[in-house]
PDB file of N, CA and C in Angstrom:
ATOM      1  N   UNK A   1      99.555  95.324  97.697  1.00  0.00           N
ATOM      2  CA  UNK A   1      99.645  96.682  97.187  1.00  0.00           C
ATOM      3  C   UNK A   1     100.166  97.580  98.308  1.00  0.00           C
ATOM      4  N   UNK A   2     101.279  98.430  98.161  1.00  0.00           N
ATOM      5  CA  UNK A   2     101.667  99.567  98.881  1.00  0.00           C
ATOM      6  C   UNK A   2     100.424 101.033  99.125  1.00  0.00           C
ATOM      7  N   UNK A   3     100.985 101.665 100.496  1.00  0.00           N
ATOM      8  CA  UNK A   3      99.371 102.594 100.230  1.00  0.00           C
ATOM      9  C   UNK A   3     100.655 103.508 100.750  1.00  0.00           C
ATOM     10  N   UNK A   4     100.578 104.857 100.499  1.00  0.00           N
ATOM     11  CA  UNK A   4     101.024 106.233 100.451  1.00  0.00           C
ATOM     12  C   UNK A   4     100.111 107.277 101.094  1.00  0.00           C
ATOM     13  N   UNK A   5     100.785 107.419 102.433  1.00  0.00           N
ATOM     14  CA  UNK A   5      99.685 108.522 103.252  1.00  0.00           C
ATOM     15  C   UNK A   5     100.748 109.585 103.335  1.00  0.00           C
ATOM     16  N   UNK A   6      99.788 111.031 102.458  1.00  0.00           N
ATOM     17  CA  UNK A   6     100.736 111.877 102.200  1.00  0.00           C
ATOM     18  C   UNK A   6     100.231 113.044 103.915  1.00  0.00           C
ATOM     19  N   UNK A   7     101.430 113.317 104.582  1.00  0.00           N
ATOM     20  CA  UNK A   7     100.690 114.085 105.773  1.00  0.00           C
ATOM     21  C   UNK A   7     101.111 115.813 105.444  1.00  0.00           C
ATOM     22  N   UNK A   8     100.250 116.727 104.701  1.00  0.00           N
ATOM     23  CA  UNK A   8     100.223 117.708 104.186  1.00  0.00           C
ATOM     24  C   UNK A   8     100.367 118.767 105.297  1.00  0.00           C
ATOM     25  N   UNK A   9      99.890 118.506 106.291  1.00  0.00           N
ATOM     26  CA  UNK A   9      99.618 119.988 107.588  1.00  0.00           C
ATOM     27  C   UNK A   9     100.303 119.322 108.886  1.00  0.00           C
ATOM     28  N   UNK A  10     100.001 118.757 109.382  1.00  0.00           N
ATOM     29  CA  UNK A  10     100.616 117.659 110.348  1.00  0.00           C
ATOM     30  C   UNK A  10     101.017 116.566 110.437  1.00  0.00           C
ATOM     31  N   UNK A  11     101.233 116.197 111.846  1.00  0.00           N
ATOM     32  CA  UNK A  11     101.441 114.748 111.469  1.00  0.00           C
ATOM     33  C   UNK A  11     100.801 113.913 112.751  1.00  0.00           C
ATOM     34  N   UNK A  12      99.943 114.361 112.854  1.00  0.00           N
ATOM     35  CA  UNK A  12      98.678 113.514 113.819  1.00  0.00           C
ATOM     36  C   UNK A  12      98.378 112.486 113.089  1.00  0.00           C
ATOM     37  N   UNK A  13      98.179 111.299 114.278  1.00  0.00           N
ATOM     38  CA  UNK A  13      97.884 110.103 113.476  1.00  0.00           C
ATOM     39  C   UNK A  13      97.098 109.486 114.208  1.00  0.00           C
ATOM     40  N   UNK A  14      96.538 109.709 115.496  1.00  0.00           N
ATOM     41  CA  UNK A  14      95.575 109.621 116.490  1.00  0.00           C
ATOM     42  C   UNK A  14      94.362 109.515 116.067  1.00  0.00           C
ATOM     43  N   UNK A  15      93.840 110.198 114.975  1.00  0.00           N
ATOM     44  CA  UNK A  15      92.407 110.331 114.564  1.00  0.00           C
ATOM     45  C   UNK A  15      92.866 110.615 112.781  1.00  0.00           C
ATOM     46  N   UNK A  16      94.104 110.635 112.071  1.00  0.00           N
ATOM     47  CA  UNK A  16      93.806 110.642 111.012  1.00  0.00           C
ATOM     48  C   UNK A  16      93.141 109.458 110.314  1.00  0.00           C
ATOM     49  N   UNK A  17      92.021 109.728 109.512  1.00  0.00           N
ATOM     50  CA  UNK A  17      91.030 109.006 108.911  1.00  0.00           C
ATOM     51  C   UNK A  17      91.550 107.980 107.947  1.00  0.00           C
ATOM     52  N   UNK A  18      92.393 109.246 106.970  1.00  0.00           N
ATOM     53  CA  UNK A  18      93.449 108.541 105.559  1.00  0.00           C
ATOM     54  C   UNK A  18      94.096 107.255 106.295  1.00  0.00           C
ATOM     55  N   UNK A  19      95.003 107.924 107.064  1.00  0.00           N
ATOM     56  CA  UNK A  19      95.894 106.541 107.680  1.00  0.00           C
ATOM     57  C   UNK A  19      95.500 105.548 108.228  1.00  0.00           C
ATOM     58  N   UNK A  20      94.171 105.364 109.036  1.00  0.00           N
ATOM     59  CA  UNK A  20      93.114 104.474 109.521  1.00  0.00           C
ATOM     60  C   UNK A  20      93.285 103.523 108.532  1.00  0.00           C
ATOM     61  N   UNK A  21      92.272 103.802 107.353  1.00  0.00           N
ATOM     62  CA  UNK A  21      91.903 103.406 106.352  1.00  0.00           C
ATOM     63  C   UNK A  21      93.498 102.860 105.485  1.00  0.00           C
ATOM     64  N   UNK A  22      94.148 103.427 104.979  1.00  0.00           N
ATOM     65  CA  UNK A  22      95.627 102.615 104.816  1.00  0.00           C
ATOM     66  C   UNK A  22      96.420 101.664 105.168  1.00  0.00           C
ATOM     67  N   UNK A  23      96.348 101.815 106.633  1.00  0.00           N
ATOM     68  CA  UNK A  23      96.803 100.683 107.806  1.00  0.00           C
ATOM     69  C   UNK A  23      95.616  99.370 107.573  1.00  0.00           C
ATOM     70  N   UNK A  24      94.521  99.469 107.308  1.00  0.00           N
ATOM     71  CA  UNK A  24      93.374  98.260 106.996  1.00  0.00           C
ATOM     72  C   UNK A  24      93.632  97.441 105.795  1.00  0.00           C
ATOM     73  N   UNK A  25      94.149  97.643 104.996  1.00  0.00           N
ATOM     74  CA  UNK A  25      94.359  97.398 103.673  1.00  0.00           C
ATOM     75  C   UNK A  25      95.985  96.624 103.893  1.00  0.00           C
ATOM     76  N   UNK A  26      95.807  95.113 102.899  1.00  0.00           N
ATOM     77  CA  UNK A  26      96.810  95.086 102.564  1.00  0.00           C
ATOM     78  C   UNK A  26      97.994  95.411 102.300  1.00  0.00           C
ATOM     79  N   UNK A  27      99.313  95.576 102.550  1.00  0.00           N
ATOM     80  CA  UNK A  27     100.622  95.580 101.561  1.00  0.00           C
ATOM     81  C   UNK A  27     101.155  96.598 103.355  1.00  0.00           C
ATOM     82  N   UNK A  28     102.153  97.586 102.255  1.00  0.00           N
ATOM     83  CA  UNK A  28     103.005  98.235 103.701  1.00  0.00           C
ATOM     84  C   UNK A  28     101.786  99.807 103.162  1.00  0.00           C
ATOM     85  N   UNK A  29     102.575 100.302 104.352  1.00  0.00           N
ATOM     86  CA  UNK A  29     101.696 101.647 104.404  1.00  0.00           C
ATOM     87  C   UNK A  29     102.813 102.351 104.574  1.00  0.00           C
ATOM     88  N   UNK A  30     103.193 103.937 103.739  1.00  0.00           N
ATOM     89  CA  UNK A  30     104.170 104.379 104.073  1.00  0.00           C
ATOM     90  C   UNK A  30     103.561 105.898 104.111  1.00  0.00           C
ATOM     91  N   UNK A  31     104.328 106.532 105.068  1.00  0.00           N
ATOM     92  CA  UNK A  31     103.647 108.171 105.601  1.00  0.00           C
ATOM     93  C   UNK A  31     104.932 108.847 104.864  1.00  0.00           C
ATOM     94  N   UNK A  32     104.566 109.957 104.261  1.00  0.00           N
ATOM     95  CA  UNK A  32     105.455 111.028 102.989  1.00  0.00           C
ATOM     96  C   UNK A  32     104.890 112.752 104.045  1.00  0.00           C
ATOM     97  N   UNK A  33     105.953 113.130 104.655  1.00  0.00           N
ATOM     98  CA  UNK A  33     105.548 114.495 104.972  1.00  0.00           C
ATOM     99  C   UNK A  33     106.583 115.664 104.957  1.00  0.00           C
TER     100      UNK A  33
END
């Protein structure tokens, strides 16, 4: 499964939680900002 991390205000990825959690998971992970 593909996961979609939408980055609404920034684009910190150091401590974003969403993307943590996306990157753990199966398939590709793609960032939309």
């Amino acid at each position: 499964m593909n996961n979609l991390v939408w980055f609404r205000n920034d684009l910190r990825t150091q401590d974003n939680q969403s993307l943590f959690q996306a990157c753990k998971k199966t398939g590709k992970t793609i960032g939309v900002y």
